[in-house]
PDB file of N, CA and C in Angstrom:
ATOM      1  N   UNK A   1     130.980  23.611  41.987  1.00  0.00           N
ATOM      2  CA  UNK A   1     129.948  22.598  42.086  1.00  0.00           C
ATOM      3  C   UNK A   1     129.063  22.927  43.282  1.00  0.00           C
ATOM      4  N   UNK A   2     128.114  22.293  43.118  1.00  0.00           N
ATOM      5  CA  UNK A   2     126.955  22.785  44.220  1.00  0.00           C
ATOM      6  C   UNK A   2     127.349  21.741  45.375  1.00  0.00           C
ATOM      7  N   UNK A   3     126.826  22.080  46.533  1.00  0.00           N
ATOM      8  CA  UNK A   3     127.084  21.205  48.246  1.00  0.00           C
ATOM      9  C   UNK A   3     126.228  20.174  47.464  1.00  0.00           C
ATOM     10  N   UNK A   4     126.579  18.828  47.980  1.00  0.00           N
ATOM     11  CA  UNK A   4     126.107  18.038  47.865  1.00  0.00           C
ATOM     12  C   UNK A   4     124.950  17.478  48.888  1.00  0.00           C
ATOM     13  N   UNK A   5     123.865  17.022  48.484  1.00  0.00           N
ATOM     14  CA  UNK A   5     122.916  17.125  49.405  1.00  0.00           C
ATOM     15  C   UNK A   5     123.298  16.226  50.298  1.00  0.00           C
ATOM     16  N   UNK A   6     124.137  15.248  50.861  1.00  0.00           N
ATOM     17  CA  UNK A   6     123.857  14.962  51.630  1.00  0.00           C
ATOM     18  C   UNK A   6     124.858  15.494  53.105  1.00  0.00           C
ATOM     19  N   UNK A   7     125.496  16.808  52.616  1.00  0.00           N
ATOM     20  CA  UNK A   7     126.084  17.944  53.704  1.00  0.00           C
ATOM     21  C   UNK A   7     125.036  18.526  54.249  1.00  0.00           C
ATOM     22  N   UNK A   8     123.602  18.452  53.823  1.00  0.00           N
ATOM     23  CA  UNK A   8     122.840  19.356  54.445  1.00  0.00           C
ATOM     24  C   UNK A   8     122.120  18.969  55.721  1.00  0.00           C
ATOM     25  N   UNK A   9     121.846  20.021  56.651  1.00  0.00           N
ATOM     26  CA  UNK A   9     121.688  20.081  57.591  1.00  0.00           C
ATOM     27  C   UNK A   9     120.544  20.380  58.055  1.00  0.00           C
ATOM     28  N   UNK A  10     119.593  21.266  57.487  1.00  0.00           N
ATOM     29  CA  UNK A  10     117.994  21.927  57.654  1.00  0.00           C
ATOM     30  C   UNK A  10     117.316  21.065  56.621  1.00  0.00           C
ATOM     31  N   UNK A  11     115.952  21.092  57.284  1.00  0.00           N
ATOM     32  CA  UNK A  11     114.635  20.484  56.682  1.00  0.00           C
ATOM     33  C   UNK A  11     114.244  21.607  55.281  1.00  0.00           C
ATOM     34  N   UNK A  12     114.008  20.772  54.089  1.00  0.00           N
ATOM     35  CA  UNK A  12     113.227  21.826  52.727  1.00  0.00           C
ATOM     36  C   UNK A  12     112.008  21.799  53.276  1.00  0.00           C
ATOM     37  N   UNK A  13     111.579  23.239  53.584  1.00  0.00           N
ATOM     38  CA  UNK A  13     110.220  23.154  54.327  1.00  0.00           C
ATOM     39  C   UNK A  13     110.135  24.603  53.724  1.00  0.00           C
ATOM     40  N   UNK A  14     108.921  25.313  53.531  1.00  0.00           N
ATOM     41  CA  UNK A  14     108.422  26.532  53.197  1.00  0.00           C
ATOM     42  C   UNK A  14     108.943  27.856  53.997  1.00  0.00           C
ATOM     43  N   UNK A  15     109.077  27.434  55.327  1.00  0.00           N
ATOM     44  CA  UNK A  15     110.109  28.350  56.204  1.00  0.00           C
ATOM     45  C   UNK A  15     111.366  28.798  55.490  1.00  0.00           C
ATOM     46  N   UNK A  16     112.091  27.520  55.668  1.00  0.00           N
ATOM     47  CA  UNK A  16     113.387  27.644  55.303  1.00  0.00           C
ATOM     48  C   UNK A  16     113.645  28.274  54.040  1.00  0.00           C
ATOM     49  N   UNK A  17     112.787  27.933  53.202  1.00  0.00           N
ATOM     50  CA  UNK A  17     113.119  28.700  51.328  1.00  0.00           C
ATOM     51  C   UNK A  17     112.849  29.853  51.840  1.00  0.00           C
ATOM     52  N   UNK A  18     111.580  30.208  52.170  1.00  0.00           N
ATOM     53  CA  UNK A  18     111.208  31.923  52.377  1.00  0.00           C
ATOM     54  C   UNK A  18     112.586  32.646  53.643  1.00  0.00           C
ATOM     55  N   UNK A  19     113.058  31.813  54.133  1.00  0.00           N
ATOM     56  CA  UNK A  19     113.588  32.304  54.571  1.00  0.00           C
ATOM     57  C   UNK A  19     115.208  33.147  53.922  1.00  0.00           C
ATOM     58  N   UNK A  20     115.693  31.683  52.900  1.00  0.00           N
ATOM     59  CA  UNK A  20     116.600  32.559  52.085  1.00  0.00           C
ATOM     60  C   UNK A  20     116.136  33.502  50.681  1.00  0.00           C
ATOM     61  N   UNK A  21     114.948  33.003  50.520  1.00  0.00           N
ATOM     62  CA  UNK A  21     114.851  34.215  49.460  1.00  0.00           C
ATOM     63  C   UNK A  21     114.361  35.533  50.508  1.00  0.00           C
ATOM     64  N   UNK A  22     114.462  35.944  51.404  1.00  0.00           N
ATOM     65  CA  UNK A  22     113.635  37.068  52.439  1.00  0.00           C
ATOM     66  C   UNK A  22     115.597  37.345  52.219  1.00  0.00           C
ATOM     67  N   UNK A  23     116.056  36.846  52.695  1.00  0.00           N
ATOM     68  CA  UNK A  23     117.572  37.201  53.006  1.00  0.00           C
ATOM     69  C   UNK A  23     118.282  37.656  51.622  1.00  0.00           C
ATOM     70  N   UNK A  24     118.291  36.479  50.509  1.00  0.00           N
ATOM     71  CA  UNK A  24     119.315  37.166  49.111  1.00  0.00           C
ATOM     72  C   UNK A  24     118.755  38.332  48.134  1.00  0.00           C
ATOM     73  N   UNK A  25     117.138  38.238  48.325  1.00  0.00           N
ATOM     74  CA  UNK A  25     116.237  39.215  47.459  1.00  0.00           C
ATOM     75  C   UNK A  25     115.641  40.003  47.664  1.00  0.00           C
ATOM     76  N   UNK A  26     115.502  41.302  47.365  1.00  0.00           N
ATOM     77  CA  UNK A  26     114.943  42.201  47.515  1.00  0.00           C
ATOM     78  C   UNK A  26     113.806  42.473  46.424  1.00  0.00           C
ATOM     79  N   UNK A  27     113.768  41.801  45.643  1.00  0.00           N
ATOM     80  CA  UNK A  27     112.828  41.876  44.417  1.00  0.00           C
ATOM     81  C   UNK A  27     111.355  41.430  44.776  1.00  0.00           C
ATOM     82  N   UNK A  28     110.651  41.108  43.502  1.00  0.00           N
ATOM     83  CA  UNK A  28     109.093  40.854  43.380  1.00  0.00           C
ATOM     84  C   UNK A  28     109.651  39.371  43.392  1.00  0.00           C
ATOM     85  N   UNK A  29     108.466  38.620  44.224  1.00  0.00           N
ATOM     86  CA  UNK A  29     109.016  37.163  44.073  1.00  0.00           C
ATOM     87  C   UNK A  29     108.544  36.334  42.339  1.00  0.00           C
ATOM     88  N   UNK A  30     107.475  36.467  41.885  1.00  0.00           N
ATOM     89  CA  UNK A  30     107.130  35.849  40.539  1.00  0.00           C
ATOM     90  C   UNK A  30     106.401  34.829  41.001  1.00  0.00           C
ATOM     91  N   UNK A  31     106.105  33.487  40.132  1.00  0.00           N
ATOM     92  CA  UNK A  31     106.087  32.694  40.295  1.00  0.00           C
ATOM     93  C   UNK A  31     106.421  31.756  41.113  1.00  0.00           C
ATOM     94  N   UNK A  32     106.898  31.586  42.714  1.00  0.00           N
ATOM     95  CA  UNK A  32     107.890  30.936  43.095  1.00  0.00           C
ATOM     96  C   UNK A  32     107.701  29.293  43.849  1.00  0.00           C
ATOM     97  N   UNK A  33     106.095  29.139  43.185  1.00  0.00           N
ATOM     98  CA  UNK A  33     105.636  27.546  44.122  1.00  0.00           C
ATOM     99  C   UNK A  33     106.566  26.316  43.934  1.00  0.00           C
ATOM    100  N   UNK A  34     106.948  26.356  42.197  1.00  0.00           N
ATOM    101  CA  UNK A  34     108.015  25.483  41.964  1.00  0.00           C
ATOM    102  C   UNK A  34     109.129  24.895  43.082  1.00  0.00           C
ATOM    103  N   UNK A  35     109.484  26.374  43.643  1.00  0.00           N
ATOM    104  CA  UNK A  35     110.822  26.230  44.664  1.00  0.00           C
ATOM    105  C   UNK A  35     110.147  25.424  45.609  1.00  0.00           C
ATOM    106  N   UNK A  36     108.850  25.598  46.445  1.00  0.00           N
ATOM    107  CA  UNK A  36     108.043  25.568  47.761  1.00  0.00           C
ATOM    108  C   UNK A  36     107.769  23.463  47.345  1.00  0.00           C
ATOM    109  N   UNK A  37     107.693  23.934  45.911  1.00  0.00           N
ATOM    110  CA  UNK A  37     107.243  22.326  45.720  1.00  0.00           C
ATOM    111  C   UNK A  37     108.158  21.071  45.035  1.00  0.00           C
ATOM    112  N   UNK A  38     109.454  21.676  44.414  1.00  0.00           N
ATOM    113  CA  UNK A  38     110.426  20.497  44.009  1.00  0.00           C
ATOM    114  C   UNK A  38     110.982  19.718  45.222  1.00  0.00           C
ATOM    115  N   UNK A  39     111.328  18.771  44.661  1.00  0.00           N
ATOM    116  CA  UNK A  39     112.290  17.235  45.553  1.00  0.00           C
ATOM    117  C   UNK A  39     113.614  17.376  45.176  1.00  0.00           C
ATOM    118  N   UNK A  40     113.555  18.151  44.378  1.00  0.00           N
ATOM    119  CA  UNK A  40     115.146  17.811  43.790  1.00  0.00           C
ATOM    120  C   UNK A  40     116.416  18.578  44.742  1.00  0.00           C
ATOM    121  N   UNK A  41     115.785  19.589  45.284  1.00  0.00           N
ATOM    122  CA  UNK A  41     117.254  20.175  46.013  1.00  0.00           C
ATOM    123  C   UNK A  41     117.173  20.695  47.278  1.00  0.00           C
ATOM    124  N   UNK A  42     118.222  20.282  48.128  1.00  0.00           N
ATOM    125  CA  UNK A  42     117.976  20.665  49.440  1.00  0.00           C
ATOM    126  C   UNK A  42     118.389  21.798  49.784  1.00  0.00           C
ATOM    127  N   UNK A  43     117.863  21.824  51.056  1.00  0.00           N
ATOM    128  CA  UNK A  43     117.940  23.280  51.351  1.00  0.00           C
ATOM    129  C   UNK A  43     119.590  24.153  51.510  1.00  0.00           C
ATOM    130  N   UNK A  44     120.439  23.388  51.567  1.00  0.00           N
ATOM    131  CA  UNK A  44     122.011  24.233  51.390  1.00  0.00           C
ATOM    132  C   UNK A  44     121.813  23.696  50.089  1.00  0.00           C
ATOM    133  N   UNK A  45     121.526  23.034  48.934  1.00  0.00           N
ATOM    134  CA  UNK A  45     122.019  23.202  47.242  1.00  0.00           C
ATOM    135  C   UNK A  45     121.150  24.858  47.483  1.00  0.00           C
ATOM    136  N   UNK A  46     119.534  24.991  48.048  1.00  0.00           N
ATOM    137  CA  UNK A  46     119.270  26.339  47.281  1.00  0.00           C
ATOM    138  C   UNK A  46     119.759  27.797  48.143  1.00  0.00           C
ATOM    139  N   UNK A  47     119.921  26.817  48.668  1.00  0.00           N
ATOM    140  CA  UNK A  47     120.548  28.360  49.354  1.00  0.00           C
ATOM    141  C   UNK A  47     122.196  28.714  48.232  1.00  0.00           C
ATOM    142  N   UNK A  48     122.681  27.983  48.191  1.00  0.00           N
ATOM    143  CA  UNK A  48     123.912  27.882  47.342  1.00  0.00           C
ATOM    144  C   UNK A  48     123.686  28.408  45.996  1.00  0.00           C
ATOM    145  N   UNK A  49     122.871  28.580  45.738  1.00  0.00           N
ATOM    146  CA  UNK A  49     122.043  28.687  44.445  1.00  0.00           C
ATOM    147  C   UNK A  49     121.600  30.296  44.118  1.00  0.00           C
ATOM    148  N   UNK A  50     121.304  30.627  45.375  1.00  0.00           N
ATOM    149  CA  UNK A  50     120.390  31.749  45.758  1.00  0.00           C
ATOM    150  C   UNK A  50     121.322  32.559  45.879  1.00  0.00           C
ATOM    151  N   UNK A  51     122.257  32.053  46.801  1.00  0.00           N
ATOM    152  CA  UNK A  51     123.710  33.053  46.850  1.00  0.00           C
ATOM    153  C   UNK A  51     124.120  33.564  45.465  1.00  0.00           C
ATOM    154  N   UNK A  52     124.325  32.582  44.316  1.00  0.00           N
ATOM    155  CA  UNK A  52     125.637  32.776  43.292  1.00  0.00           C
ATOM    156  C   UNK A  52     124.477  33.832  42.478  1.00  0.00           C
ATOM    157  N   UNK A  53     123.123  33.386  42.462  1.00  0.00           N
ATOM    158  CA  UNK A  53     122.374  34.564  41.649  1.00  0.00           C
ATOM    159  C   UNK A  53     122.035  35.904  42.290  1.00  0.00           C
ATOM    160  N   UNK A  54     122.291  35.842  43.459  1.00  0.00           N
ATOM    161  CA  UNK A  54     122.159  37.270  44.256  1.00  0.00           C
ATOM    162  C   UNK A  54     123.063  37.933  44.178  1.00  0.00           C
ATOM    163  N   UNK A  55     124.600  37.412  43.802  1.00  0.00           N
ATOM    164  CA  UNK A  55     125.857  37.888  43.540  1.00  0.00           C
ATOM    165  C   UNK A  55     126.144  38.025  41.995  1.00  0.00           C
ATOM    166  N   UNK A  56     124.854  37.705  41.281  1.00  0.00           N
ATOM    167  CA  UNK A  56     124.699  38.157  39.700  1.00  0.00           C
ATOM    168  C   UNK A  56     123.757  38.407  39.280  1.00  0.00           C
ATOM    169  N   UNK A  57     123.091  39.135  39.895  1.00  0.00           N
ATOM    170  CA  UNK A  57     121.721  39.931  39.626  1.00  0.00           C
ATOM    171  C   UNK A  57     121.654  40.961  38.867  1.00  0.00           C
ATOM    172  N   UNK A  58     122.930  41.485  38.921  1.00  0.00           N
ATOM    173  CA  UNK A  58     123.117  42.674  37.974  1.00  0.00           C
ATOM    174  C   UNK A  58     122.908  42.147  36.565  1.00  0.00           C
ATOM    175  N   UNK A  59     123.911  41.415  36.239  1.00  0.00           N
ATOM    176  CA  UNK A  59     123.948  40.247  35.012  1.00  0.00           C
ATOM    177  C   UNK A  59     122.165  40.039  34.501  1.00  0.00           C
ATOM    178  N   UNK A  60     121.499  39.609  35.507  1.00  0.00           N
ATOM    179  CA  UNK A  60     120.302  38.929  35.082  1.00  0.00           C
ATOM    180  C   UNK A  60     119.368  40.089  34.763  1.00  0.00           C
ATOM    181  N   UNK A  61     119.315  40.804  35.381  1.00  0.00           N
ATOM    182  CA  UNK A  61     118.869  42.586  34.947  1.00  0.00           C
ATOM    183  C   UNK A  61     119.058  42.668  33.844  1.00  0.00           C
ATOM    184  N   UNK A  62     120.458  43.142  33.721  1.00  0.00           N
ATOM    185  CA  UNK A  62     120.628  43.707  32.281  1.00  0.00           C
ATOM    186  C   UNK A  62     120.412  42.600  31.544  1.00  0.00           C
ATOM    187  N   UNK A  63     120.136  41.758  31.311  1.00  0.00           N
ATOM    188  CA  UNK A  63     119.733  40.768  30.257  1.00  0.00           C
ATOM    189  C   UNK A  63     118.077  40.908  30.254  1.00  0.00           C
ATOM    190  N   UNK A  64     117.907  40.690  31.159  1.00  0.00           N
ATOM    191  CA  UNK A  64     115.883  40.427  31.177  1.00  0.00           C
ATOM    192  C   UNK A  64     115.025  41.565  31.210  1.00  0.00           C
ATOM    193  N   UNK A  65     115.870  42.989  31.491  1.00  0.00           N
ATOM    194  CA  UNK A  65     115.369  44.129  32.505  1.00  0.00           C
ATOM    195  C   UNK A  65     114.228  44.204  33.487  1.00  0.00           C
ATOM    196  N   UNK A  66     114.119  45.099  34.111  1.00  0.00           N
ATOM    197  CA  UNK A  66     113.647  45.385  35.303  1.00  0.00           C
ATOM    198  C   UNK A  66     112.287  44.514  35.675  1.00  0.00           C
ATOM    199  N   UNK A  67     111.870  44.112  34.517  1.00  0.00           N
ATOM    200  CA  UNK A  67     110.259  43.708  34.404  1.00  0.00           C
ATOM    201  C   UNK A  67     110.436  42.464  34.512  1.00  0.00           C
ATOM    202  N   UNK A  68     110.803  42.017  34.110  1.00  0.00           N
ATOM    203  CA  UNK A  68     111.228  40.505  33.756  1.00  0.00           C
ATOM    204  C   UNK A  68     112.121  39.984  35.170  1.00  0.00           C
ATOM    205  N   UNK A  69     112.430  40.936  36.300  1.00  0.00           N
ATOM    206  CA  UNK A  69     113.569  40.444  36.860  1.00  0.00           C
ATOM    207  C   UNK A  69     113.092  40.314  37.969  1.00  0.00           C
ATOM    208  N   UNK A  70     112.436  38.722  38.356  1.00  0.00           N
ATOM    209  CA  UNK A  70     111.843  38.084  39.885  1.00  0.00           C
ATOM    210  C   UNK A  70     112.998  37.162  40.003  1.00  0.00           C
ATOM    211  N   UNK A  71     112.009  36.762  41.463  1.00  0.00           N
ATOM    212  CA  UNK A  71     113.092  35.690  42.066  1.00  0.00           C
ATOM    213  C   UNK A  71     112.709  34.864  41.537  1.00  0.00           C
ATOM    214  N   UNK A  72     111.660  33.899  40.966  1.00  0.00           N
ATOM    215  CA  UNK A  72     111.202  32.939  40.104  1.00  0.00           C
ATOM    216  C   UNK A  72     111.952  32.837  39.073  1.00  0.00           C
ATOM    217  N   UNK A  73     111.841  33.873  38.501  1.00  0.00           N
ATOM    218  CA  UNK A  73     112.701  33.936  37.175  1.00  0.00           C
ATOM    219  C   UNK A  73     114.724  33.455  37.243  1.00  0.00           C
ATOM    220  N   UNK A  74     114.942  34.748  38.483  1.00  0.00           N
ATOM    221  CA  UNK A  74     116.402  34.592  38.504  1.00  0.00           C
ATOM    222  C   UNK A  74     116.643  32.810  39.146  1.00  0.00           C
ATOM    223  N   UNK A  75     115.941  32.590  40.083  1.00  0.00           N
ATOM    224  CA  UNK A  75     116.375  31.173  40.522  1.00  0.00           C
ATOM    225  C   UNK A  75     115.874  30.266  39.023  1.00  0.00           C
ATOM    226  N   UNK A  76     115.171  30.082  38.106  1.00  0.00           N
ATOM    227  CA  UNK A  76     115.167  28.891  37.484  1.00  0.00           C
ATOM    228  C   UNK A  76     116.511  29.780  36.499  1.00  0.00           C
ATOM    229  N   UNK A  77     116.911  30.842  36.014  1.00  0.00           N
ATOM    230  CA  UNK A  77     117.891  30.949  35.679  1.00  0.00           C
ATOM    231  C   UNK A  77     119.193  29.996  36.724  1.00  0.00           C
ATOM    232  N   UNK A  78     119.351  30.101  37.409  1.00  0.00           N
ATOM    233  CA  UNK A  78     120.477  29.861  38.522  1.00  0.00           C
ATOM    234  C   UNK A  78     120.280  28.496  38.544  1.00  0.00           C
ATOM    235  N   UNK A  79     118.928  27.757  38.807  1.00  0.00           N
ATOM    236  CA  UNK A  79     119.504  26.163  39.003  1.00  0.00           C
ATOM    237  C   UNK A  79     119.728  25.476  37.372  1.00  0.00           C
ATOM    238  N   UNK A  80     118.779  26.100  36.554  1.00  0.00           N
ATOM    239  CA  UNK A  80     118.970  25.820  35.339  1.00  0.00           C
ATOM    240  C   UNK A  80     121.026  25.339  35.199  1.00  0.00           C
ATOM    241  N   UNK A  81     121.488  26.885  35.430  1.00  0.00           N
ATOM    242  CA  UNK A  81     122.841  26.940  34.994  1.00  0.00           C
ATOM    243  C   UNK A  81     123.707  25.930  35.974  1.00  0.00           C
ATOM    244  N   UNK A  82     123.162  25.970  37.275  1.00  0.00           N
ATOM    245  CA  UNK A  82     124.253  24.738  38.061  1.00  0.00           C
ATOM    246  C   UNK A  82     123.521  23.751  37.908  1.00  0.00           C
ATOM    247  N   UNK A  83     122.623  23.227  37.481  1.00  0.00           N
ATOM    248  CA  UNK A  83     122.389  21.833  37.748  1.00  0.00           C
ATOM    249  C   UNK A  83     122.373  21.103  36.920  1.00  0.00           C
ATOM    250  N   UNK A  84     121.741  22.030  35.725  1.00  0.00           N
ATOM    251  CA  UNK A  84     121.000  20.746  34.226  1.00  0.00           C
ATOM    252  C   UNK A  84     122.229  20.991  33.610  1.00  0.00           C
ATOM    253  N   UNK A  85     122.373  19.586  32.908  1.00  0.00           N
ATOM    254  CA  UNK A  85     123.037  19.947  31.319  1.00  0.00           C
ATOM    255  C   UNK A  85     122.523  20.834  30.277  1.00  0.00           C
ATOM    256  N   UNK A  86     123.673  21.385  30.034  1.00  0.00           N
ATOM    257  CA  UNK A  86     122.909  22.896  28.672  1.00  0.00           C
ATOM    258  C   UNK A  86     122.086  21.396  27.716  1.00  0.00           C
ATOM    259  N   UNK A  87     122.096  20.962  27.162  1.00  0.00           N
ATOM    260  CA  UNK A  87     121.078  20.107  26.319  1.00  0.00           C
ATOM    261  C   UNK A  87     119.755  20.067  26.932  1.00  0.00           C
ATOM    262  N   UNK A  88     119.637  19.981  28.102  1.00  0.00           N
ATOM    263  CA  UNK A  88     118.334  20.055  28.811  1.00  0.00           C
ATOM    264  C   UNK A  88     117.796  21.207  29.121  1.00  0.00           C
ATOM    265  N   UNK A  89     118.108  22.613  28.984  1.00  0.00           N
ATOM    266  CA  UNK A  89     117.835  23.729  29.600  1.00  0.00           C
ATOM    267  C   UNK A  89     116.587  23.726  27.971  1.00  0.00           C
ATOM    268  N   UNK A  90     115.619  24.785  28.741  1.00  0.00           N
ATOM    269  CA  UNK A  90     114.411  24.506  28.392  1.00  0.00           C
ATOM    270  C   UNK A  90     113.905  26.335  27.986  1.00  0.00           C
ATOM    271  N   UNK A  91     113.471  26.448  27.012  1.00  0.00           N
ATOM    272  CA  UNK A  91     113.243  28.297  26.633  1.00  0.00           C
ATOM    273  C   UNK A  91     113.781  28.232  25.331  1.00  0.00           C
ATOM    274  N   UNK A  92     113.490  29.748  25.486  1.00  0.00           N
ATOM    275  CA  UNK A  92     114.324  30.115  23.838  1.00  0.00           C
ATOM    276  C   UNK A  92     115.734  30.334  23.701  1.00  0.00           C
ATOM    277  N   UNK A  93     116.446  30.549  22.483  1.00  0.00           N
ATOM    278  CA  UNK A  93     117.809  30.541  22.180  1.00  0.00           C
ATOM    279  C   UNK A  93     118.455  32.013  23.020  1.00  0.00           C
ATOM    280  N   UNK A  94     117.367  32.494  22.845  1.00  0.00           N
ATOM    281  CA  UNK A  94     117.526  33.815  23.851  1.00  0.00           C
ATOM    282  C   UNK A  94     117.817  33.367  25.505  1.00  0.00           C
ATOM    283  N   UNK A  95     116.957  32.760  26.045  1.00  0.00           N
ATOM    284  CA  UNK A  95     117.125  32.341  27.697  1.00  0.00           C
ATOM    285  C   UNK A  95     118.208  31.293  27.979  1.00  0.00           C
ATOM    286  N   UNK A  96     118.564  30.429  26.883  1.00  0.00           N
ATOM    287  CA  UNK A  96     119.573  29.566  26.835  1.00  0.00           C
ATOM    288  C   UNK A  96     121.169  30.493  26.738  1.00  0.00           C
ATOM    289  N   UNK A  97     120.983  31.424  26.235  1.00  0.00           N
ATOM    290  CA  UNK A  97     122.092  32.297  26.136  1.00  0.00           C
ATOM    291  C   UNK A  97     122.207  33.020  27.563  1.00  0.00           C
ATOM    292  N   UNK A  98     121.326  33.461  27.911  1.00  0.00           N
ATOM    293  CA  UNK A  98     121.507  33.874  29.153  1.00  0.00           C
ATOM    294  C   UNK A  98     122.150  32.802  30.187  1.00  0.00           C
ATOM    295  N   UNK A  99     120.979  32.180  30.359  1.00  0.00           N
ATOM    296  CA  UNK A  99     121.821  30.949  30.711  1.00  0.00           C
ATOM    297  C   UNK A  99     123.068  30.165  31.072  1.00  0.00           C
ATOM    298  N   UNK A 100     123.873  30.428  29.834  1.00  0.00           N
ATOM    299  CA  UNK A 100     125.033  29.563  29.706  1.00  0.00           C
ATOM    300  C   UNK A 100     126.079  31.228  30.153  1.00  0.00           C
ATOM    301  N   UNK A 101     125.683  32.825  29.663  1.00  0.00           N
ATOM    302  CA  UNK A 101     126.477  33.357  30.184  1.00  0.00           C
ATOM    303  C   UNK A 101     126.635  33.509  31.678  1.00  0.00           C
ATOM    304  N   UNK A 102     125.394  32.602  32.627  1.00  0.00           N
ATOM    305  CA  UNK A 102     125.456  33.555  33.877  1.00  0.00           C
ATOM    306  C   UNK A 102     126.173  32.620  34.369  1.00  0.00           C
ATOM    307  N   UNK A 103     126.053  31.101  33.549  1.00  0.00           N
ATOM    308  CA  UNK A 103     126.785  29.906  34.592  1.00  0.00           C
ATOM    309  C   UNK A 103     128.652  30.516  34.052  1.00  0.00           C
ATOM    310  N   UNK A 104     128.634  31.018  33.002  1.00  0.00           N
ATOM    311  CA  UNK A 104     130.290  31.115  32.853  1.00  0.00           C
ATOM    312  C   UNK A 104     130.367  32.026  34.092  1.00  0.00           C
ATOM    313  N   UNK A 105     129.817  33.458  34.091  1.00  0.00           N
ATOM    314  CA  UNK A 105     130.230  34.160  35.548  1.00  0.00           C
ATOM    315  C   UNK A 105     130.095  33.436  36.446  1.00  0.00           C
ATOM    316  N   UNK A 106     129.654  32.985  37.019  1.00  0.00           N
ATOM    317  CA  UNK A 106     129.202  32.264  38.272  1.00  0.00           C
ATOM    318  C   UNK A 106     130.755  31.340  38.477  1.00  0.00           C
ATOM    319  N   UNK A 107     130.867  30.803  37.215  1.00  0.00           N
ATOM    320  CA  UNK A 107     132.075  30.203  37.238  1.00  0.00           C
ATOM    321  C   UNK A 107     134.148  30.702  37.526  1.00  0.00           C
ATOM    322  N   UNK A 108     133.739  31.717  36.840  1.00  0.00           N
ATOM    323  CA  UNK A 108     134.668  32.788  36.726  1.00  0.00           C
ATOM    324  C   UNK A 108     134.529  33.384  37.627  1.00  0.00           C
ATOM    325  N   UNK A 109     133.562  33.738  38.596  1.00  0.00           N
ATOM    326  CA  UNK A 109     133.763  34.503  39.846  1.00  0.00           C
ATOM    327  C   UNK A 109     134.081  33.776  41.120  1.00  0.00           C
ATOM    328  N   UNK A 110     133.580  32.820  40.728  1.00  0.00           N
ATOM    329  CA  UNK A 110     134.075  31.788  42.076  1.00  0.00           C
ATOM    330  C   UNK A 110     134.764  30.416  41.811  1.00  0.00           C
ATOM    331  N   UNK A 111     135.327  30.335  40.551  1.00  0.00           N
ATOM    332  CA  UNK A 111     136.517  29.262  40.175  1.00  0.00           C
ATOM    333  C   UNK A 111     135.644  27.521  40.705  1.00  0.00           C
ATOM    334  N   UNK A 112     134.341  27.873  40.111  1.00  0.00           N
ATOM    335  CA  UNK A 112     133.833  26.634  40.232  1.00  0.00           C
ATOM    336  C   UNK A 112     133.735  25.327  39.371  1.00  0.00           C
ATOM    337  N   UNK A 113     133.626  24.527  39.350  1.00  0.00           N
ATOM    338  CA  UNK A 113     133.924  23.394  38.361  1.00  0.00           C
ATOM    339  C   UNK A 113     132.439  22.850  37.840  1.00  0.00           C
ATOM    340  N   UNK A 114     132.629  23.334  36.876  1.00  0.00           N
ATOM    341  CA  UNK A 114     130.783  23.031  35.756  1.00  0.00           C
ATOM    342  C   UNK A 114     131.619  21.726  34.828  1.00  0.00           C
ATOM    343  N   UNK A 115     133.065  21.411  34.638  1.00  0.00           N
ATOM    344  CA  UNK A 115     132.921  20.457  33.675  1.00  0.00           C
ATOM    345  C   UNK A 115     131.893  19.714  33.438  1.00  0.00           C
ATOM    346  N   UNK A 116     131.426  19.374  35.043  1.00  0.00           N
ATOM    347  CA  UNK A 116     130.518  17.837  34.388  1.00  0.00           C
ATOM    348  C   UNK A 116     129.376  18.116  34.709  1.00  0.00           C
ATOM    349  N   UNK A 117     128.799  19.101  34.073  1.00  0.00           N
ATOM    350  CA  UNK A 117     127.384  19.272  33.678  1.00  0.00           C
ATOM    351  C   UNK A 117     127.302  19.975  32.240  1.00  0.00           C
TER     352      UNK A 117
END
């Protein structure tokens, strides 16, 4: 399960995100204003977030390849899989598959508890 926001400790401010995607990614960033501009998660949920997809990037590669593979992309993969209910995840049957395989690794690599999402 993800930290619960109210463990967190740092301000969601444009610093702080650039600061963990500068740290987990080495990639092209994409799209990434979404991150700069949601309410929904604080700054230890994305950092938490940022971690489990930086530790399955390989995964998201070989699924999307090389072109396809930003940090925009891999993070709405990543909160997609810890946060929403699969009924709510949003794309094609194709990205939904991805999806649901990266939250099983994610799960399986770090014995995390998705029951209740």
């Amino acid at each position: 399960m993800i930290p619960e926001r109210s463990k967190n400790i740092y301000p969601t401010n444009d610093e702080n995100i650039r600061a963990i995607l500068n740290f987990y990614f080495q990639i092209p960033d994409g799209e990434i204003d979404f991150l700069f501009e949601q309410k929904k998660l604080a700054i230890n949920q994305i950092e938490f977030i940022a971690k489990q997809v930086s530790d399955n990037l390989y995964f998201i590669e070989n699924s999307v390849g090389s072109s396809g593979l930003t940090i925009s992309n891999a993070m709405k993969y990543g909160i997609d899989a810890m946060t929403e209910l699969e009924n709510n995840w949003k794309g094609s049957q194709n990205r939904k598959r991805i999806t649901r395989e990266l939250k099983e690794l994610i799960f399986k690599s770090k014995d995390l508890d998705f029951r209740n999402n």
